[in-house]
Protein backbone atom coordinates (compact mmCIF):
# COMPACT_ATOMS: atom_id res chain seq x y z
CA UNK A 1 1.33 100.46 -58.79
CA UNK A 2 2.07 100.11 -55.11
CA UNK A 3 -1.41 100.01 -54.25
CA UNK A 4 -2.15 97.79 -56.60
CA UNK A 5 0.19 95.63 -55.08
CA UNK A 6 -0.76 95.93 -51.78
CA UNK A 7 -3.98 95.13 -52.70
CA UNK A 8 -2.99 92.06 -54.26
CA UNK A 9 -0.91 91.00 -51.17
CA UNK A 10 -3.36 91.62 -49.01
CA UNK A 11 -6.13 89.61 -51.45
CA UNK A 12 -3.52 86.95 -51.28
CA UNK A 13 -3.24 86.88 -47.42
CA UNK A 14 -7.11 86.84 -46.79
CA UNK A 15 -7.17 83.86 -49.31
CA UNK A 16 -4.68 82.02 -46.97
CA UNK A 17 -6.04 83.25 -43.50
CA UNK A 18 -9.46 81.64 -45.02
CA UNK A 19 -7.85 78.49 -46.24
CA UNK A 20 -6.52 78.16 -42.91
CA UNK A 21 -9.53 79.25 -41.21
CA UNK A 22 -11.24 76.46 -43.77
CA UNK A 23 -8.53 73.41 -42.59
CA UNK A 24 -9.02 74.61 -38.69
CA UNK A 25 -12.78 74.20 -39.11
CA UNK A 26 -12.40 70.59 -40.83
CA UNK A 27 -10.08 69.53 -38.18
CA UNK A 28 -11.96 70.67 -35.66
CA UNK A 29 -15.19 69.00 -37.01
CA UNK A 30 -13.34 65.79 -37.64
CA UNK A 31 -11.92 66.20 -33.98
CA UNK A 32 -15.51 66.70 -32.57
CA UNK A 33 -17.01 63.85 -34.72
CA UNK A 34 -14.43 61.59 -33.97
CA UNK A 35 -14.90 62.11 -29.71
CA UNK A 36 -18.81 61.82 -30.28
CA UNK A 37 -18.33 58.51 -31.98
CA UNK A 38 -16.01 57.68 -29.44
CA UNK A 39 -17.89 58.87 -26.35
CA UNK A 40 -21.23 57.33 -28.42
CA UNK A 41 -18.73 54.06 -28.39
CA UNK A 42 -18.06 54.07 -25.05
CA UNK A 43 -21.81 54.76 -23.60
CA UNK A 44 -23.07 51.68 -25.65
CA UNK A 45 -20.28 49.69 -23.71
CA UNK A 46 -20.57 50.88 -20.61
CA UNK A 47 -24.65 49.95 -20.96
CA UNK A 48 -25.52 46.79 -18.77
CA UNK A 49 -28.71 45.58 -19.54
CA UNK A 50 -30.60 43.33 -16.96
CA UNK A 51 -30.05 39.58 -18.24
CA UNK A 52 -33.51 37.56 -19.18
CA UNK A 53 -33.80 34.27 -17.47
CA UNK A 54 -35.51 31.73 -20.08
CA UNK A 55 -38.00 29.81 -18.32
CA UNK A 56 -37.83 26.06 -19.04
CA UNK A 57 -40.45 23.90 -19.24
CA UNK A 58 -40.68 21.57 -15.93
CA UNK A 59 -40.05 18.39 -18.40
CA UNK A 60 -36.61 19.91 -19.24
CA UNK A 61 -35.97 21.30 -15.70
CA UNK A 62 -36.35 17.77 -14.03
CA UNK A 63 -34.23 15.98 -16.73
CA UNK A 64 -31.48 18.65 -16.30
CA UNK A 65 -31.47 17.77 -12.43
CA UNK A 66 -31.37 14.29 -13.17
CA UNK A 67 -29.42 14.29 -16.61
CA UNK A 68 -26.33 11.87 -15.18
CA UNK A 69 -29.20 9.38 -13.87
CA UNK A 70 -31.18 9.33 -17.57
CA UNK A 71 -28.21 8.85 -19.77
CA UNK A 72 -26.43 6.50 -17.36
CA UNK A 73 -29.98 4.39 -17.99
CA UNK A 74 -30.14 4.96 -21.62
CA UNK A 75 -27.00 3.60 -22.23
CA UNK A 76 -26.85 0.73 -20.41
CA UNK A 77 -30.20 -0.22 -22.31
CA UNK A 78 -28.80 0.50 -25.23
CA UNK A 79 -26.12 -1.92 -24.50
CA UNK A 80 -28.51 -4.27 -23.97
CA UNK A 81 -30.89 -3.80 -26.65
CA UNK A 82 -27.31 -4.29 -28.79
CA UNK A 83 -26.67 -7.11 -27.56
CA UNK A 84 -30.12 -8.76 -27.83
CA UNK A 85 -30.42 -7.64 -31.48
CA UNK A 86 -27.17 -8.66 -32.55
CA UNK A 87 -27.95 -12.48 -30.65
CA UNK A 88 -31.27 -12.73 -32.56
CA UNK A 89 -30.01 -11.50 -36.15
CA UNK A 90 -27.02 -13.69 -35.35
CA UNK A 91 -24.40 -10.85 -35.29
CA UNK A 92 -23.12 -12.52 -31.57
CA UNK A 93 -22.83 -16.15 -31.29
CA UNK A 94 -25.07 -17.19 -28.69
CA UNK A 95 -22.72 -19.96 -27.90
CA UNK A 96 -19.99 -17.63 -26.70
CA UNK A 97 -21.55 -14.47 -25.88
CA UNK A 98 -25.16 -15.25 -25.00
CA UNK A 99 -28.05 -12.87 -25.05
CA UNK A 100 -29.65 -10.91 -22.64
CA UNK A 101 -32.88 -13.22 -22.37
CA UNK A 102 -31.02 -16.03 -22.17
CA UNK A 103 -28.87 -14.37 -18.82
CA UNK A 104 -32.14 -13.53 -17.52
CA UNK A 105 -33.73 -17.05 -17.68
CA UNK A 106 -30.22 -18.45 -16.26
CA UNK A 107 -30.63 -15.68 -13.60
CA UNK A 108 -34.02 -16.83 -12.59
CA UNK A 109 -33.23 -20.91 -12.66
CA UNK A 110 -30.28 -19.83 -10.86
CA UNK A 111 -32.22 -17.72 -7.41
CA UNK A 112 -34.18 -20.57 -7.10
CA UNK A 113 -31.25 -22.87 -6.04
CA UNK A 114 -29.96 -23.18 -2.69
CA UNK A 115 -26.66 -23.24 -3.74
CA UNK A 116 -26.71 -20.38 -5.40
CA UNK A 117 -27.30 -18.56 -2.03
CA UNK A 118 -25.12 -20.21 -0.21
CA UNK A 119 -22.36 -19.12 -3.08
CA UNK A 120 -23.96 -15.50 -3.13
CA UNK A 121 -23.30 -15.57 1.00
CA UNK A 122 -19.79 -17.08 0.95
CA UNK A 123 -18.70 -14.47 -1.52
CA UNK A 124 -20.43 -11.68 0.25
CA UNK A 125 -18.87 -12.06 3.65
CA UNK A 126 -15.21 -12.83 2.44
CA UNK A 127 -15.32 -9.84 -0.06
CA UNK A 128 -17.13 -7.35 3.15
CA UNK A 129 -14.75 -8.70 6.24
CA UNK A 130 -11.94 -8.05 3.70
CA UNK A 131 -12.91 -4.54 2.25
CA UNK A 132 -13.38 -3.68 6.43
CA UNK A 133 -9.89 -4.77 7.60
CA UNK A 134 -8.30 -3.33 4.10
CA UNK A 135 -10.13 0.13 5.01
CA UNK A 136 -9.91 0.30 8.68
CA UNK A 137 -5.96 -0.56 8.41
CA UNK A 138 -5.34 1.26 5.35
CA UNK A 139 -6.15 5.04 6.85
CA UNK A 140 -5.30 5.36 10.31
CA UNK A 141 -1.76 3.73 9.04
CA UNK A 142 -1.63 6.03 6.03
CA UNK A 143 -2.40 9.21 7.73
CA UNK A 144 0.27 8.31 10.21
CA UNK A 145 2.87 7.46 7.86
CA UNK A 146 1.88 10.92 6.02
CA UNK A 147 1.82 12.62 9.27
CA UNK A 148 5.12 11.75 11.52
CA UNK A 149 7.93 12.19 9.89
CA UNK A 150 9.79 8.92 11.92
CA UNK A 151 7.02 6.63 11.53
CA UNK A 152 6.76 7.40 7.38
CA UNK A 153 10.59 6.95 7.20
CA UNK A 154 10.39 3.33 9.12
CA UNK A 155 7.18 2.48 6.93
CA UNK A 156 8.19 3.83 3.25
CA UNK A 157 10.63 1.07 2.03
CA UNK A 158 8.37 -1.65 3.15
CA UNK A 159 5.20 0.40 1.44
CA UNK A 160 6.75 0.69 -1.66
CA UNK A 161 8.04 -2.37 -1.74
CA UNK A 162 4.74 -4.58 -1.52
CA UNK A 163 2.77 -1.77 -3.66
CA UNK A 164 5.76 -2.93 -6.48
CA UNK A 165 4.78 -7.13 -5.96
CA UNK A 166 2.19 -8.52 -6.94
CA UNK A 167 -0.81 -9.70 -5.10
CA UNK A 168 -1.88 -12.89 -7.28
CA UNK A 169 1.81 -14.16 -6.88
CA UNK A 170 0.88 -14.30 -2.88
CA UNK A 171 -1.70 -16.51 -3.28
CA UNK A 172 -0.16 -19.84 -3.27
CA UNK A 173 1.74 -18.61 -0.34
CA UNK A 174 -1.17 -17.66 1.66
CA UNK A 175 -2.67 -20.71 0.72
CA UNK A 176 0.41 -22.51 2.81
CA UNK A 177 -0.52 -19.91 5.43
CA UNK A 178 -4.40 -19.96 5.93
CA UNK A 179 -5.13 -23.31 3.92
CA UNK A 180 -8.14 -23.48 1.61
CA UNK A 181 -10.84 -21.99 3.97
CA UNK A 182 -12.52 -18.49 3.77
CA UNK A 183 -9.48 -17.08 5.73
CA UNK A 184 -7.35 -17.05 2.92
CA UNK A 185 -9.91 -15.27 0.62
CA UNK A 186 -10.31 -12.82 2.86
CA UNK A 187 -6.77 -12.58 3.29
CA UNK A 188 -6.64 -12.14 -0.90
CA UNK A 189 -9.13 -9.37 -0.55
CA UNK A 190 -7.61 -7.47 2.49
CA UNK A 191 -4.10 -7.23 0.26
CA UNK A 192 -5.66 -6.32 -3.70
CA UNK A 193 -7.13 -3.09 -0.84
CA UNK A 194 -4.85 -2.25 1.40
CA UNK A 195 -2.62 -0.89 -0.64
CA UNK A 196 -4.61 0.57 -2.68
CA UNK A 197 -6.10 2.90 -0.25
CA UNK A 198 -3.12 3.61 1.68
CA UNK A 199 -0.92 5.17 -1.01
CA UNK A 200 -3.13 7.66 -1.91
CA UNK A 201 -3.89 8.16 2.19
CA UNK A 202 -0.28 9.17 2.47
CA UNK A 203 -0.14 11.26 -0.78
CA UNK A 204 -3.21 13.42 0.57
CA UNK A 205 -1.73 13.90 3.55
CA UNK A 206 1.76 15.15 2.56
CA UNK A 207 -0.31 17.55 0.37
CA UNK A 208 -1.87 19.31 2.69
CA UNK A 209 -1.38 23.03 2.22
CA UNK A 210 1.49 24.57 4.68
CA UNK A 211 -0.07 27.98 5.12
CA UNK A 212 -3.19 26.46 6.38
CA UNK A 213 -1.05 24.69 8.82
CA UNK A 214 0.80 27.48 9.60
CA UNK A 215 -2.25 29.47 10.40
CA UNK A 216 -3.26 26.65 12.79
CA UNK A 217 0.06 26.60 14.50
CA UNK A 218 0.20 30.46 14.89
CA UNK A 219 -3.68 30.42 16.41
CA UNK A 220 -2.37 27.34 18.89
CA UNK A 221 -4.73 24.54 17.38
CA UNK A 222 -4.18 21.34 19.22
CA UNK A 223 -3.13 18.36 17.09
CA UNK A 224 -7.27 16.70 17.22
CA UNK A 225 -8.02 20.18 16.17
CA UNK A 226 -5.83 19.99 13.34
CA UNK A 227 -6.80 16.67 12.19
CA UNK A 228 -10.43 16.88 12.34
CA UNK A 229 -10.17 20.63 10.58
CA UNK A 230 -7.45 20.42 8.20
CA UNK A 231 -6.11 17.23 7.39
CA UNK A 232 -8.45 14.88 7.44
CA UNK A 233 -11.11 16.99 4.94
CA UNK A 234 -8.14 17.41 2.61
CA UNK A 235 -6.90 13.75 2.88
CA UNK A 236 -11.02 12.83 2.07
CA UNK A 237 -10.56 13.06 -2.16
CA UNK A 238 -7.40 11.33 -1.93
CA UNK A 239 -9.36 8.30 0.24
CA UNK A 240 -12.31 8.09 -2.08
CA UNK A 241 -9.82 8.02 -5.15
CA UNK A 242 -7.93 5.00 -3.61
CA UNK A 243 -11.08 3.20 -2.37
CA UNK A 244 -12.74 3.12 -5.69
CA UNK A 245 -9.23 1.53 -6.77
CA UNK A 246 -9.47 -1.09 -4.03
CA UNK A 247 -13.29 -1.80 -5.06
CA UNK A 248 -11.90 -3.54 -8.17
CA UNK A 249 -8.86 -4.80 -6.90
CA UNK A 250 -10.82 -6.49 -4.20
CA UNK A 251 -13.51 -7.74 -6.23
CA UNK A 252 -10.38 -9.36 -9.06
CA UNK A 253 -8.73 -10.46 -5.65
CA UNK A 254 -12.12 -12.50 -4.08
CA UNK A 255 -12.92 -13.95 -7.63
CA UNK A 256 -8.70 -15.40 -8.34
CA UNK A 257 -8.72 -16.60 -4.63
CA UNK A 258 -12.70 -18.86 -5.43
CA UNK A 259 -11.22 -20.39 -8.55
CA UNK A 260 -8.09 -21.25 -7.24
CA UNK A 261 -9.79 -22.58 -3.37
CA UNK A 262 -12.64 -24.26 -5.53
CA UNK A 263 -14.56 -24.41 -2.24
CA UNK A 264 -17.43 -22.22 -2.03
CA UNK A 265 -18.86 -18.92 -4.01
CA UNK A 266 -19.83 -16.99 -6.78
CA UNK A 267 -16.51 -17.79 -8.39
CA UNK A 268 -16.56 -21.50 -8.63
CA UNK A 269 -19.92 -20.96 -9.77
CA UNK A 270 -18.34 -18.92 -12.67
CA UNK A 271 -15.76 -21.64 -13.63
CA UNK A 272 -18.24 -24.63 -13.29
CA UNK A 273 -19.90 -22.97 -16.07
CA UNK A 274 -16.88 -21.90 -18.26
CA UNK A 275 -16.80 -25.97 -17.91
CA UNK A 276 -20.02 -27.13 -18.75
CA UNK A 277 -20.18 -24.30 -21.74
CA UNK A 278 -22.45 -22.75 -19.85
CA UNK A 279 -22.17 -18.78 -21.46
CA UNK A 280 -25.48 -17.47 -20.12
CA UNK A 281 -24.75 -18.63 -16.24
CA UNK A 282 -20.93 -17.59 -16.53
CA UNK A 283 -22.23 -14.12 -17.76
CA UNK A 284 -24.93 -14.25 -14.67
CA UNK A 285 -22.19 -14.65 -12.30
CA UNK A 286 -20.11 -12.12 -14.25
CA UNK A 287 -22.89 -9.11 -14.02
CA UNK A 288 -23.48 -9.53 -10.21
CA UNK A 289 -19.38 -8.80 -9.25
CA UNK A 290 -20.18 -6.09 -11.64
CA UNK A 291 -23.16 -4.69 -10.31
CA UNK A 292 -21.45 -5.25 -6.82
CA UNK A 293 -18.98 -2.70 -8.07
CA UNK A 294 -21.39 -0.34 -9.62
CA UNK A 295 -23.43 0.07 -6.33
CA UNK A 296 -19.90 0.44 -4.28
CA UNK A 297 -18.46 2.83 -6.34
CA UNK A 298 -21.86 5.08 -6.52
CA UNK A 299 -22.24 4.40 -2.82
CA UNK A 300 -18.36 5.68 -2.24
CA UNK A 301 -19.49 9.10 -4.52
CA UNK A 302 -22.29 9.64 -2.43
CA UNK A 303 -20.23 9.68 0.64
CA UNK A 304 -17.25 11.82 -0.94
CA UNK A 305 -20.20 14.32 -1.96
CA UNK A 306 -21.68 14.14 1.70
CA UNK A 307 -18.37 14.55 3.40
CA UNK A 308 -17.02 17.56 0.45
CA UNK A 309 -20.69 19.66 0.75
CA UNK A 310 -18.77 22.38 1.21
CA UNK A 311 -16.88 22.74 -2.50
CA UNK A 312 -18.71 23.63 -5.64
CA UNK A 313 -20.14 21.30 -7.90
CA UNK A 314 -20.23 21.33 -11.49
CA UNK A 315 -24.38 22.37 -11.27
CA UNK A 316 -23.28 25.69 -9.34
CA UNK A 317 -20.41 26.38 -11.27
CA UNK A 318 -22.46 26.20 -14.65
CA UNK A 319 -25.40 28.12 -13.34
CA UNK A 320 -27.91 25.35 -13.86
């Protein structure tokens, strides 16, 4: 009987030694499987395959490079065609609104007038000798005031405090000062720009970053040095910014000071035909200060981008 039983406890401890062996084996397989799925995992992440450039077709290329062009064209057509449609299917009155044909015939009646030049010149050389002295003032003074710490605490109140009044209110005054003559419209233009560009002048400059500074300081820069490296290229965004203000601040400011002088220019031209119900002339004289501005603000980008080659563009950041 004691065999027998030590036969039976050994049967029993082979039958647990092989369950065990059994449960190693699966764990061990499991184990394995599981690091081959994750090293198999890993290998298919760690895999960089060589990226396949697309090639356009040159129609596509060429409208990518000039995509802001096209659909700045496109929808000022649009606008147009609009407009035209809605005149002829009597969606607009033409009495008020117009139509884009009629503009155009009041727009070639009007060139062949003298006095439409002579408006066209008055308006030109008050609005340029005013955007000149507005901009030639406006950033010496404002990188001064941003720049000397004396000179920006004599110059602050009074900055703020014509920034806060209004320009149009000055007109009558300036009237008393200059009279009725191109002098005062100039002076009207000169202050709806000054201020405009010299706030943000000041703001750039006070914004330039101190470690650059610092760095010029500790490598003895001179103060020229400085400007022409640091200060100035920083203070560039915050000019452009205010000078695209001024543009229609200037061009409000020379149209106010013609209808109030009733003298000479585009203006005047403007309210003679708000008088004589004119629509189609007053819109005429309406889409020149407007094209004005269009060309001076796209001229002012093209400098900004000319003067700021050096940061990215939108193009290069996007890969196109």
């Amino acid at each position: 009987m004691d065999r027998i039983r030590e036969g039976h406890g050994q049967g029993e401890a082979g039958e647990r030694d092989a369950r065990v062996a059994r449960d190693t084996a699966s764990k061990r397989g499991e184990i394995v499987y599981s690091y081959a799925r994750v090293s198999e995992r890993t290998a298919t992440f760690r895999t960089i395959h060589a990226r396949v450039r697309r090639r356009r077709h040159p129609l596509v290329r060429r409208y990518r490079r000039n995509e802001r062009t096209v659909l700045g064209i496109a929808g000022v057509v649009s606008f147009f065609l609009v407009w035209q449609i809605g005149a002829m299917t009597a969606l607009i009155d033409p009495f008020f609104f117009s139509s884009p044909g009629a503009v155009l015939r009041a727009a070639i009646e009007e060139v062949q007038l003298p006095r439409f030049w002579n408006d066209a010149k008055v308006s030109a050389i008050e609005l340029g000798v005013g955007a000149f002295a507005a901009f030639a003032l406006a950033v010496p003074l404002g990188i001064a005031i941003g720049w000397w710490r004396r000179v920006s605490y004599t110059f602050d109140p009074w900055l703020n405090f014509f920034n806060a009044l209004p320009r149009i209110a000055l007109i009558p005054l300036v009237v008393l000062w200059a009279g009725l003559g191109p002098e005062m419209k100039m002076i009207i233009v000169f202050l709806g720009g000054f201020f405009s560009i010299i706030v943000p002048t000041v703001q750039g400059v006070r914004t330039v970053d101190r470690a650059l500074l610092d760095v010029a300081r500790s490598f003895k820069a001179s103060t020229i040095r400085t400007f022409t490296s640091l200060v100035i290229p920083a203070t560039v965004p915050f000019i452009v910014t205010g000078v695209r203000i001024a543009i229609g601040r200037m061009l409000i400011g020379v149209i106010l000071a013609e209808l109030y002088a009733q003298t000479d220019g585009l203006g005047v031209m403007i309210d003679k035909s708000a008088d004589a119900l004119r629509s189609d002339r007053l819109l005429f004289g309406v889409l020149i200060f407007t094209l004005i501005g269009i060309i001076a603000t796209e001229g002012v980008g093209y400098l900004e981008r000319y003067f700021q080659r050096w940061r990215p563009t939108h193009e290069a950041e996007d890969g196109l």
